[in-house]
N, C-alpha and C. Protein backbone atom coordinates (compact mmCIF):
# COMPACT_ATOMS: atom_id res chain seq x y z
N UNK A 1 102.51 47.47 -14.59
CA UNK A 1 102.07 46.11 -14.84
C UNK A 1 102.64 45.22 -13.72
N UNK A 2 101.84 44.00 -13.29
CA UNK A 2 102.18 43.83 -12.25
C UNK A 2 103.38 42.21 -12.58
N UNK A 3 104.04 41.48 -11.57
CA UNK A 3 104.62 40.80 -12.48
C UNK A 3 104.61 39.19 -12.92
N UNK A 4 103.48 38.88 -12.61
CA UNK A 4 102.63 37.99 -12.84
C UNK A 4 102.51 38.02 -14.71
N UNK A 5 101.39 39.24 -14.82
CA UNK A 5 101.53 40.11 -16.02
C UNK A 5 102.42 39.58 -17.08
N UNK A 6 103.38 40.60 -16.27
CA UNK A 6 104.89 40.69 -16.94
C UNK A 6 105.35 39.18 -17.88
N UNK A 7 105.81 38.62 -16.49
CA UNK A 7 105.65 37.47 -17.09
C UNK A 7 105.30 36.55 -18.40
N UNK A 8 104.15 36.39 -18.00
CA UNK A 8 103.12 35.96 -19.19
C UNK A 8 103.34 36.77 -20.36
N UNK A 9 103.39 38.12 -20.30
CA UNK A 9 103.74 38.65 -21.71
C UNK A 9 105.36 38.61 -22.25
N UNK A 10 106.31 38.07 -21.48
CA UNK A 10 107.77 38.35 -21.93
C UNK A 10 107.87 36.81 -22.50
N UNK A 11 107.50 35.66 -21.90
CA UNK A 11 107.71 34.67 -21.97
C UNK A 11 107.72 34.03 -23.63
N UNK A 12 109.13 33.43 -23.78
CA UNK A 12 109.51 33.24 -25.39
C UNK A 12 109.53 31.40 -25.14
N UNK A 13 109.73 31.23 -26.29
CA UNK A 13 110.16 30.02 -26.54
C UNK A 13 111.90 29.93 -26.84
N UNK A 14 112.83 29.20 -26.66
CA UNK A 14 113.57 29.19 -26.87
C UNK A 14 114.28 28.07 -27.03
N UNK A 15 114.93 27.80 -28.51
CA UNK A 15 115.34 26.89 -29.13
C UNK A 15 116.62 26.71 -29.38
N UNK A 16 117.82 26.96 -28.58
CA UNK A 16 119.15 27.12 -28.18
C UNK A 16 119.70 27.13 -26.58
N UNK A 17 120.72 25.96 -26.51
CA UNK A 17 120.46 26.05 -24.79
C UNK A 17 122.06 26.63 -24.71
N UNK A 18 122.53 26.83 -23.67
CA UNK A 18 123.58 26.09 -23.03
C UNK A 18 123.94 25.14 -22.54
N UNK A 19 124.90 24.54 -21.94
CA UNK A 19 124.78 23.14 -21.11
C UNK A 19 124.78 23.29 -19.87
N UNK A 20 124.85 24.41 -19.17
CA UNK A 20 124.26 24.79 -17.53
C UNK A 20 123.11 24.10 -17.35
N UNK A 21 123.30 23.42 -16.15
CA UNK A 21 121.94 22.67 -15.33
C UNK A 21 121.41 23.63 -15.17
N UNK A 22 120.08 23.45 -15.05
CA UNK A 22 119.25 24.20 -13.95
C UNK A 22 119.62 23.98 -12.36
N UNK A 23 119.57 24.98 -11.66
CA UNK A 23 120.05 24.51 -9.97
C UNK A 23 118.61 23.84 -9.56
N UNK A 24 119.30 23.24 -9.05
CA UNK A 24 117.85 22.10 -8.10
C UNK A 24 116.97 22.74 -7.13
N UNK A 25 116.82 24.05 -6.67
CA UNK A 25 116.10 24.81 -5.83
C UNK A 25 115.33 25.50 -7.00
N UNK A 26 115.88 25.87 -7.80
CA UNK A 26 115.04 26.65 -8.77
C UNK A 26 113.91 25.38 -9.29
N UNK A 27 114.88 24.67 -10.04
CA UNK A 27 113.99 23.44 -10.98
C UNK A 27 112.82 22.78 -10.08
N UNK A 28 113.25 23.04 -8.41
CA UNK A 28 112.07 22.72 -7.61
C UNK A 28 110.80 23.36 -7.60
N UNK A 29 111.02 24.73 -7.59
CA UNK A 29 109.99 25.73 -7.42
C UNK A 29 109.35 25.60 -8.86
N UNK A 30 110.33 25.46 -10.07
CA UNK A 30 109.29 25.34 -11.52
C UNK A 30 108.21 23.86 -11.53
N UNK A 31 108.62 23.17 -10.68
CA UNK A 31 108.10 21.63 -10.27
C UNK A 31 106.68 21.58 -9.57
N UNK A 32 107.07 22.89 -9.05
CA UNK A 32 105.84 22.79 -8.48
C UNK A 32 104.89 23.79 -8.68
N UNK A 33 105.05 24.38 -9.16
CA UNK A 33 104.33 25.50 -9.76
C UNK A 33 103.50 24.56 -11.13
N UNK A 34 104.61 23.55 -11.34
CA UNK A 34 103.28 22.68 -12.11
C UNK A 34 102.24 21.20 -11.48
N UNK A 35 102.58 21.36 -10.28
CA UNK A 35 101.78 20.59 -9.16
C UNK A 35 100.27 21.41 -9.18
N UNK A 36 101.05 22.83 -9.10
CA UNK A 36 99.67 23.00 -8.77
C UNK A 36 98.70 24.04 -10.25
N UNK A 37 98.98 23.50 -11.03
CA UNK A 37 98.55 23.94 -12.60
C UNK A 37 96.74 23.28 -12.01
N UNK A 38 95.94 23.72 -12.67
CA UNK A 38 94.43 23.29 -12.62
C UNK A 38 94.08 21.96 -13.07
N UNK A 39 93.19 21.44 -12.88
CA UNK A 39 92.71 19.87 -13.55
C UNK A 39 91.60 19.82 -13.19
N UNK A 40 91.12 19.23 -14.14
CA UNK A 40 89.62 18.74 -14.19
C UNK A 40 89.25 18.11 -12.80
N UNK A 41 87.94 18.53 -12.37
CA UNK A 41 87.61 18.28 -11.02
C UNK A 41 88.91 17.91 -9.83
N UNK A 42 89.68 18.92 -10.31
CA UNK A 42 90.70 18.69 -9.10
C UNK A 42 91.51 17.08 -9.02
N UNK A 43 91.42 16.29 -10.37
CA UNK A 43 91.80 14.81 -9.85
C UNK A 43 93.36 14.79 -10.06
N UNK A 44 93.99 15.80 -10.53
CA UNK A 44 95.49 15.86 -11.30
C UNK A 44 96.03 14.48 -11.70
N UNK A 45 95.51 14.45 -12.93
CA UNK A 45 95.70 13.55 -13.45
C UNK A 45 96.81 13.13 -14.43
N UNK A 46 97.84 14.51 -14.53
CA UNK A 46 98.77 14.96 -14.87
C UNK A 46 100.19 14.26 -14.05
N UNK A 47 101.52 14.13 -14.54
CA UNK A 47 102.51 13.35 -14.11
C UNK A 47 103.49 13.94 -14.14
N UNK A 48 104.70 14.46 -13.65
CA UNK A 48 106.20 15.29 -14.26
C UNK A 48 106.95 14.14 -14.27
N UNK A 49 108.29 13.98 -14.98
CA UNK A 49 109.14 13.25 -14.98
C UNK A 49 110.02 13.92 -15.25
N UNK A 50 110.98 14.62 -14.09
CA UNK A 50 111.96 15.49 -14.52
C UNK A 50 113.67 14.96 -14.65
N UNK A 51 113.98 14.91 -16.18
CA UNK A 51 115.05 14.41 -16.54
C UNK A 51 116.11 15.60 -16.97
N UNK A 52 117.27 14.86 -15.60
CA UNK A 52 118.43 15.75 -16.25
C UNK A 52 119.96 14.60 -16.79
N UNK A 53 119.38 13.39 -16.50
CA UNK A 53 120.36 12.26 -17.20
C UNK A 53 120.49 12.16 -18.30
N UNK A 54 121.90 12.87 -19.00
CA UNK A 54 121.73 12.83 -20.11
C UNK A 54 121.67 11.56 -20.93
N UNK A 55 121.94 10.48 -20.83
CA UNK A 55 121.06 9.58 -21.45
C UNK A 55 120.55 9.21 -21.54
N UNK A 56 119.23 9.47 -20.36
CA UNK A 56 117.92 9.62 -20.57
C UNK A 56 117.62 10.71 -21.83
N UNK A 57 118.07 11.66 -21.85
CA UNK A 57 117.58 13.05 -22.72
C UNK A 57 117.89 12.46 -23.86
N UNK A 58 119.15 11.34 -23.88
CA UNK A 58 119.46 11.01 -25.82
C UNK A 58 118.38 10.46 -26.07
N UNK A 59 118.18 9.43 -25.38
CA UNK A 59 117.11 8.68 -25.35
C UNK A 59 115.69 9.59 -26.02
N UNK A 60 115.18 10.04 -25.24
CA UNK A 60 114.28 10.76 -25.45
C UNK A 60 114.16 11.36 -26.71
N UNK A 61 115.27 12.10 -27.06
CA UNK A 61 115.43 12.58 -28.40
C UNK A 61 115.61 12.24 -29.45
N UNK A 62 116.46 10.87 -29.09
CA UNK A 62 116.43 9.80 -30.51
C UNK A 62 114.94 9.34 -30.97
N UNK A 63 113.92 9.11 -30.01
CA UNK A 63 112.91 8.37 -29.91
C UNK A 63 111.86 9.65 -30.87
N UNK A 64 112.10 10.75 -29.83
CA UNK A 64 111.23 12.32 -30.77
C UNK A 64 111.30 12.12 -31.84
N UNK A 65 112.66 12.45 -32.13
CA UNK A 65 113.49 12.77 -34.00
C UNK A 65 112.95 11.78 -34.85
N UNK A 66 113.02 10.59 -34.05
CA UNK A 66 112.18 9.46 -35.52
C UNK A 66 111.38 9.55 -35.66
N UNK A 67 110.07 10.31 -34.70
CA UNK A 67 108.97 10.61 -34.86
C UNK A 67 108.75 11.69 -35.92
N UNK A 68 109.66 12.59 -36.33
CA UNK A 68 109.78 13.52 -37.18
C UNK A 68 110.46 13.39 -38.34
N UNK A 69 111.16 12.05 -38.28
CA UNK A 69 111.65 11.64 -39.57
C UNK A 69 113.06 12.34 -39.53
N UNK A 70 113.83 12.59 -38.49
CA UNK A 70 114.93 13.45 -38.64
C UNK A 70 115.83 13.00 -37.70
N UNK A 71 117.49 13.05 -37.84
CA UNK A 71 118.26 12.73 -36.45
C UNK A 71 118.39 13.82 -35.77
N UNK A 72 118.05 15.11 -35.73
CA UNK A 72 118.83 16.42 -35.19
C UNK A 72 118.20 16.10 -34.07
N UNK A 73 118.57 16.89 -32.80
CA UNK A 73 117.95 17.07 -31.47
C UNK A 73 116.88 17.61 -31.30
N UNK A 74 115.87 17.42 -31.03
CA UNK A 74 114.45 18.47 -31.23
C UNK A 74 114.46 18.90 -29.77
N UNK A 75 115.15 18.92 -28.87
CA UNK A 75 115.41 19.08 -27.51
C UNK A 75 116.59 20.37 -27.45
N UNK A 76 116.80 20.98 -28.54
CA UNK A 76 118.43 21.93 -28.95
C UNK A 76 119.25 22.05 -27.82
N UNK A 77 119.64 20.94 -27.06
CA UNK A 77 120.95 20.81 -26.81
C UNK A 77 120.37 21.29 -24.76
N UNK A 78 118.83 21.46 -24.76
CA UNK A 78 118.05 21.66 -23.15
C UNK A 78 118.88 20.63 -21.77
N UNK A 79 119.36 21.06 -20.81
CA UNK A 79 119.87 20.41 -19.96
C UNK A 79 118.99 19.42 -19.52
N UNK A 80 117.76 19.74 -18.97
CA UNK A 80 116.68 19.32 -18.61
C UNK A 80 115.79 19.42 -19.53
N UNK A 81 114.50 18.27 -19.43
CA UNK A 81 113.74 17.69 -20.19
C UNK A 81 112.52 17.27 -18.91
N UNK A 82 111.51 17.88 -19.06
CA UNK A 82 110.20 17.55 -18.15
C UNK A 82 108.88 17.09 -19.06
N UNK A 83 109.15 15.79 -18.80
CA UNK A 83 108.21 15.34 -19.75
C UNK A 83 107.20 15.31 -18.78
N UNK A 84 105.61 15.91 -19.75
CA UNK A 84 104.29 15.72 -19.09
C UNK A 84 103.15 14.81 -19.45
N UNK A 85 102.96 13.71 -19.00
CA UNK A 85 102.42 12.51 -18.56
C UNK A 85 100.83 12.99 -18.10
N UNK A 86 100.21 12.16 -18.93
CA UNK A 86 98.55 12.07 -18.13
C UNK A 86 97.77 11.35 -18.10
N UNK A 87 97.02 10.74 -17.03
CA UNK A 87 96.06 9.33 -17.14
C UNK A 87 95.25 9.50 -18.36
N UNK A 88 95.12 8.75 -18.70
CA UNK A 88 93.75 8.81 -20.25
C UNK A 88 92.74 8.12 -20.18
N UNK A 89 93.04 7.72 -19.00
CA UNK A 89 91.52 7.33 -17.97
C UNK A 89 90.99 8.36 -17.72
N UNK A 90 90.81 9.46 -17.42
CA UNK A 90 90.60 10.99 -17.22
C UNK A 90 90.16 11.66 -18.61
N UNK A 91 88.81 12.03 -18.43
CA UNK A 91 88.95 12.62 -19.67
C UNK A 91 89.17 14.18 -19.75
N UNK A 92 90.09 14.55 -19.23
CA UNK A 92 90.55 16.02 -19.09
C UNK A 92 91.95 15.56 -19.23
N UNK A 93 92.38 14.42 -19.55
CA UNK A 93 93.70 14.53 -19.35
C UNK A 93 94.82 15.31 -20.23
N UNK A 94 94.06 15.81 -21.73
CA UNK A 94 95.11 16.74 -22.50
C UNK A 94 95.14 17.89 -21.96
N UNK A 95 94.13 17.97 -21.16
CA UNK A 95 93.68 19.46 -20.60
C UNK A 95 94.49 19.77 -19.53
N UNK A 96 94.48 18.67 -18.66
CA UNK A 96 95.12 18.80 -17.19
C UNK A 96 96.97 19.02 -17.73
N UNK A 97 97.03 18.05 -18.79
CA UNK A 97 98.64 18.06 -19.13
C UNK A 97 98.83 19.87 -19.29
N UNK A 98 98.29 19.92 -20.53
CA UNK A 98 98.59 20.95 -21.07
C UNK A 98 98.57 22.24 -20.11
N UNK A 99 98.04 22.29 -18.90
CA UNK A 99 97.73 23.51 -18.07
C UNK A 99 99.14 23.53 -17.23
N UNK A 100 99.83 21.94 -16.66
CA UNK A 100 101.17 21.54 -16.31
C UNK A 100 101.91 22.44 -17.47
N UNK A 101 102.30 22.31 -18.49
CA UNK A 101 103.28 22.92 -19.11
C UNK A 101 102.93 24.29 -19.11
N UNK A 102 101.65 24.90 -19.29
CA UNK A 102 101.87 26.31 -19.23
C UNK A 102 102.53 26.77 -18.01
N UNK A 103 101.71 26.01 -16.43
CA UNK A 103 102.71 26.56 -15.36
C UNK A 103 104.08 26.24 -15.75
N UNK A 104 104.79 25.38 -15.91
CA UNK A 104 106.26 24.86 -15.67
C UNK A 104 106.63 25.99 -16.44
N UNK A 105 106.17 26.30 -18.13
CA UNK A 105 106.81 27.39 -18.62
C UNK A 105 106.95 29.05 -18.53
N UNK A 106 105.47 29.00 -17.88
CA UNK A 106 106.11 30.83 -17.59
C UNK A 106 106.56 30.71 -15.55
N UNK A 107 106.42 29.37 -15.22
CA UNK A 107 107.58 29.60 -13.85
C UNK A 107 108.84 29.50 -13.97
N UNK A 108 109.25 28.88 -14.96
CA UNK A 108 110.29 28.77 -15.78
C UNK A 108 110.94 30.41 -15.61
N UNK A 109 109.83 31.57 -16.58
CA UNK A 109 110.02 32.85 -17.55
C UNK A 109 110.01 33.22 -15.80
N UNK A 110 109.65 33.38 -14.90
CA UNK A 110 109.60 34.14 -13.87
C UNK A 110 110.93 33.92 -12.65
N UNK A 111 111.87 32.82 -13.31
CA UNK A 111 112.82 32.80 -12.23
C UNK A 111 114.22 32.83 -13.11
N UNK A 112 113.83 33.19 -14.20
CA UNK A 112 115.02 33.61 -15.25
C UNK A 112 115.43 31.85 -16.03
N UNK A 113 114.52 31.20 -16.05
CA UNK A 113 115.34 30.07 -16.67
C UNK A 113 114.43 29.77 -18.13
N UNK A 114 114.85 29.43 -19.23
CA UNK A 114 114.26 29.52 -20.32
C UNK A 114 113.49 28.05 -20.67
N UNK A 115 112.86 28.04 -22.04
CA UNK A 115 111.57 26.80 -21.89
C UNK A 115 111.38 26.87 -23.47
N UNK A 116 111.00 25.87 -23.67
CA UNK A 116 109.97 25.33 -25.00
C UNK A 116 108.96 24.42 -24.50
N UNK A 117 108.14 24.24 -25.14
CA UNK A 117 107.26 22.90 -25.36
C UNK A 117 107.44 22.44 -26.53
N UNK A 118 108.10 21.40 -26.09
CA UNK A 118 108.49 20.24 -27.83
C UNK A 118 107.31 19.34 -27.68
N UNK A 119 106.86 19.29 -28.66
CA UNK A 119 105.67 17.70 -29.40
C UNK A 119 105.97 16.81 -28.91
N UNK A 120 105.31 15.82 -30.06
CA UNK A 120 105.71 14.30 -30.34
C UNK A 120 105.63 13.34 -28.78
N UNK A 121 105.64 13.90 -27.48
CA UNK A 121 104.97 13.12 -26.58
C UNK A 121 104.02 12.05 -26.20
N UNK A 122 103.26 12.28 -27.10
CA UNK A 122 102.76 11.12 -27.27
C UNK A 122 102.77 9.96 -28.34
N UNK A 123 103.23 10.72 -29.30
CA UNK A 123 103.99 9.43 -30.29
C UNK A 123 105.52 8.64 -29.58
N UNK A 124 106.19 9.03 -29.01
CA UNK A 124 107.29 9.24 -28.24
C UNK A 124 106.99 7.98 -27.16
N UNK A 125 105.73 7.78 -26.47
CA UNK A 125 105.73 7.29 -25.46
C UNK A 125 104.47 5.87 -26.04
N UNK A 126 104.34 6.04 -27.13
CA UNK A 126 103.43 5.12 -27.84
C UNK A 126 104.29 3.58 -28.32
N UNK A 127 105.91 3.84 -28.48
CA UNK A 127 106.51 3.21 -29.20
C UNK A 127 107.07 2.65 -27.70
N UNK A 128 107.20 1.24 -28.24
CA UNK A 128 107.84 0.29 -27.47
C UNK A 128 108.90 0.46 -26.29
N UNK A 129 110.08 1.26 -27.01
CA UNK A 129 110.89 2.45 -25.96
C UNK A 129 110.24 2.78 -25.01
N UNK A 130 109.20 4.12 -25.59
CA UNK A 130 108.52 5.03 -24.89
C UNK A 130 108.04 4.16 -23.50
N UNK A 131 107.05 3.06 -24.03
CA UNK A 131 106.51 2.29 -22.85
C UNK A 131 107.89 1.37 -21.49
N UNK A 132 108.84 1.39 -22.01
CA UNK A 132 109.27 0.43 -21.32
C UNK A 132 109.79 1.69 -20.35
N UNK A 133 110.13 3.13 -20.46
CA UNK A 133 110.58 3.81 -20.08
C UNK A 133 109.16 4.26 -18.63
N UNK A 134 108.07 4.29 -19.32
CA UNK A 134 107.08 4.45 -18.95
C UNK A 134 106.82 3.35 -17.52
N UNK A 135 107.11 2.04 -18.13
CA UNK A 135 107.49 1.11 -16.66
C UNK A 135 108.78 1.73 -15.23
N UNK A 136 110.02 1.64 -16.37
CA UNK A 136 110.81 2.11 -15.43
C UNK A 136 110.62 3.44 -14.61
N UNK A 137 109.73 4.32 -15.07
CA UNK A 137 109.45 4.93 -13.71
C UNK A 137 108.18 4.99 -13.06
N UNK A 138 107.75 3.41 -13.17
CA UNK A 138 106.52 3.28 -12.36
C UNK A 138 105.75 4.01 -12.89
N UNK A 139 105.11 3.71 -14.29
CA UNK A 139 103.60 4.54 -14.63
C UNK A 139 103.34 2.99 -15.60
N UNK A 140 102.11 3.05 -15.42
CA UNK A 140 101.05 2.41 -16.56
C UNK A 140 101.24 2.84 -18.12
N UNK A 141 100.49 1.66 -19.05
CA UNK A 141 100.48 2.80 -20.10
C UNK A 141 99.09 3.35 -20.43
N UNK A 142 98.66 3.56 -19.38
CA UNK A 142 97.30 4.35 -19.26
C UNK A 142 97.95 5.96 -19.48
N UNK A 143 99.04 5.95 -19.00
CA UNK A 143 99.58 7.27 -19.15
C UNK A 143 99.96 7.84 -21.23
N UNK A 144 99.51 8.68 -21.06
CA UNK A 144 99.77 9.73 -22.30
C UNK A 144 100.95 10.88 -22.50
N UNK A 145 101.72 11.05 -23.28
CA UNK A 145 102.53 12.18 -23.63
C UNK A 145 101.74 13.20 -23.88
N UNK A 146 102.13 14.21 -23.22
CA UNK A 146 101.28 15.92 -23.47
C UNK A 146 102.39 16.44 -24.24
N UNK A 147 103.63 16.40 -23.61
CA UNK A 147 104.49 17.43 -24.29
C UNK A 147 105.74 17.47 -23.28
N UNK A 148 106.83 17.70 -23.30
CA UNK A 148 108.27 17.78 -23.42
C UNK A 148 108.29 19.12 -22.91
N UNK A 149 108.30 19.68 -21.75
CA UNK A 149 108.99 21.10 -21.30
C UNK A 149 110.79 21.22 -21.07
N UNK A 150 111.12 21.69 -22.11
CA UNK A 150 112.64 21.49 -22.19
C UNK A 150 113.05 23.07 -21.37
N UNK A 151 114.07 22.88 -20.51
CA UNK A 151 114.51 23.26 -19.49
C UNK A 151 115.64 23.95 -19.57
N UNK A 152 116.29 25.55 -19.53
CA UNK A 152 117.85 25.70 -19.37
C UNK A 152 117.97 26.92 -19.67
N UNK A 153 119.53 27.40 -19.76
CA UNK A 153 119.42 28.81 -20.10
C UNK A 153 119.99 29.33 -21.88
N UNK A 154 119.67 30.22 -22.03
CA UNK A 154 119.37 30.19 -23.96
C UNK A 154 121.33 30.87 -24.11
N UNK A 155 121.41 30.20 -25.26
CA UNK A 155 122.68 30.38 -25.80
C UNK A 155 122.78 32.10 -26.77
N UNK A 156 121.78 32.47 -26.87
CA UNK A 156 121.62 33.84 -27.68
C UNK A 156 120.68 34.56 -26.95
N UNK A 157 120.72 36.27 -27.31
CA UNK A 157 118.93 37.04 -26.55
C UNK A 157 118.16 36.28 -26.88
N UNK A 158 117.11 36.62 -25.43
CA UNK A 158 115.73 36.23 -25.89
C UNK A 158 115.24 36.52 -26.59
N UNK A 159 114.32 35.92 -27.68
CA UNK A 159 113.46 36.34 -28.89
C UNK A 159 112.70 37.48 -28.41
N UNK A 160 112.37 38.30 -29.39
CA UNK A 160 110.72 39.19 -28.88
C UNK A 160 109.76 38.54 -29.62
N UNK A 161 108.60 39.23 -28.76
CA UNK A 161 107.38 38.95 -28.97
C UNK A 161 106.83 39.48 -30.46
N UNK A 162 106.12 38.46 -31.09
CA UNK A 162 105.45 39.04 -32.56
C UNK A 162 104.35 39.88 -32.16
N UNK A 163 104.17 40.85 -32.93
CA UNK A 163 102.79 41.93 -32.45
C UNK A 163 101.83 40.74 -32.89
N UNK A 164 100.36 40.88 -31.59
CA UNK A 164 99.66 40.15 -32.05
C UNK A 164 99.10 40.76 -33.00
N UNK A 165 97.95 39.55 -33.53
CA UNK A 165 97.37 39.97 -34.64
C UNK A 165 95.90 40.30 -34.32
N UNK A 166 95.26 40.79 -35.33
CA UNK A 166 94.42 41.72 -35.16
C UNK A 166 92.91 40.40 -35.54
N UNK A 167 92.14 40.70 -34.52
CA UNK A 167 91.08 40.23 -34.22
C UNK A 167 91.35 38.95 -33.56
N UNK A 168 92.59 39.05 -32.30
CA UNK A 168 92.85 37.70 -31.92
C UNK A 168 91.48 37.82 -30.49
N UNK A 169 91.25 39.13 -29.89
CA UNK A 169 90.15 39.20 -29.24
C UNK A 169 88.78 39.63 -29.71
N UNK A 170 87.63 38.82 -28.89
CA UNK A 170 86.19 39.59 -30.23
C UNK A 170 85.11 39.41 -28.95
N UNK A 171 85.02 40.94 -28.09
CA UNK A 171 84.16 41.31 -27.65
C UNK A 171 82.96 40.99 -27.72
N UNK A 172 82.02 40.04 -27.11
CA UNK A 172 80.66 39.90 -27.92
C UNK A 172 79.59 40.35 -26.57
């Protein structure tokens, strides 16, 4: 299998971090590997905002958690936090987001550094907070939350994979 492949099939979610940064050469190459994720007619309409300030990240997480009705961290303790941003002027823009987090997460699985996609992104960036945060780094609020690629290395083994299930492919 080749390891592209590989990849794609090992790749977990993981919901336990350490507090190790990601190194900044690595977190570069996962950066851009979601530069160049696909988008609708090529307009990338898609945004990264890669946060490793942790009070940016409280921030962020306080703002999630109320969205869920809960104080815990929905971020479990991720060094980094790559929130994905998309014009909604675009109408591919859940599409274009969402293709950003798949790259970021299995470039993530391919240079040994671990990943989730947390929610609530766009409830997150809907609320008053969300927007002013949305100013401070120079975006409109034309921009949309896709999703939260949380960033770092896992505090326990990696999970395995559930056997898929049966009739997830249908030949026609």
């Amino acid at each position: 299998m080749n390891d592209t492949l590989k990849t794609l099939m090992e790749r977990r979610s993981v919901r336990s971090y350490r507090p190790d940064q990601v190194p900044e050469e690595i977190l570069t190459q996962i950066l851009e590997a979601g530069e160049y994720a696909p988008s609708g007619m090529g307009m990338q309409s898609a945004v990264m905002v890669a946060v490793q300030d942790k009070e940016t990240i409280r921030t962020l997480s306080r703002i999630n958690a109320a969205v869920m009705g809960t104080d815990g961290d929905p971020f479990y303790g991720a060094p980094t936090v790559v929130v994905v941003l998309a014009d909604s002027r675009r109408g591919t823009c859940v599409e274009d987001g969402s293709l950003v987090m798949g790259n970021l997460m299995n470039a993530a699985c391919s240079l040994g550094v671990d990943s989730c996609w947390i929610h609530r992104a766009r409830e997150t960036f809907e609320t008053e907070e969300g927007k002013a945060l949305l100013k401070k780094w120079g975006l409109s609020d034309d921009y949309i939350g896709i999703g939260n690629c949380i960033l770092g290395y896992s505090d326990q083994p990696r999970p395995q994979a559930k056997p898929r299930k049966e009739g997830y492919v249908i030949r026609a």
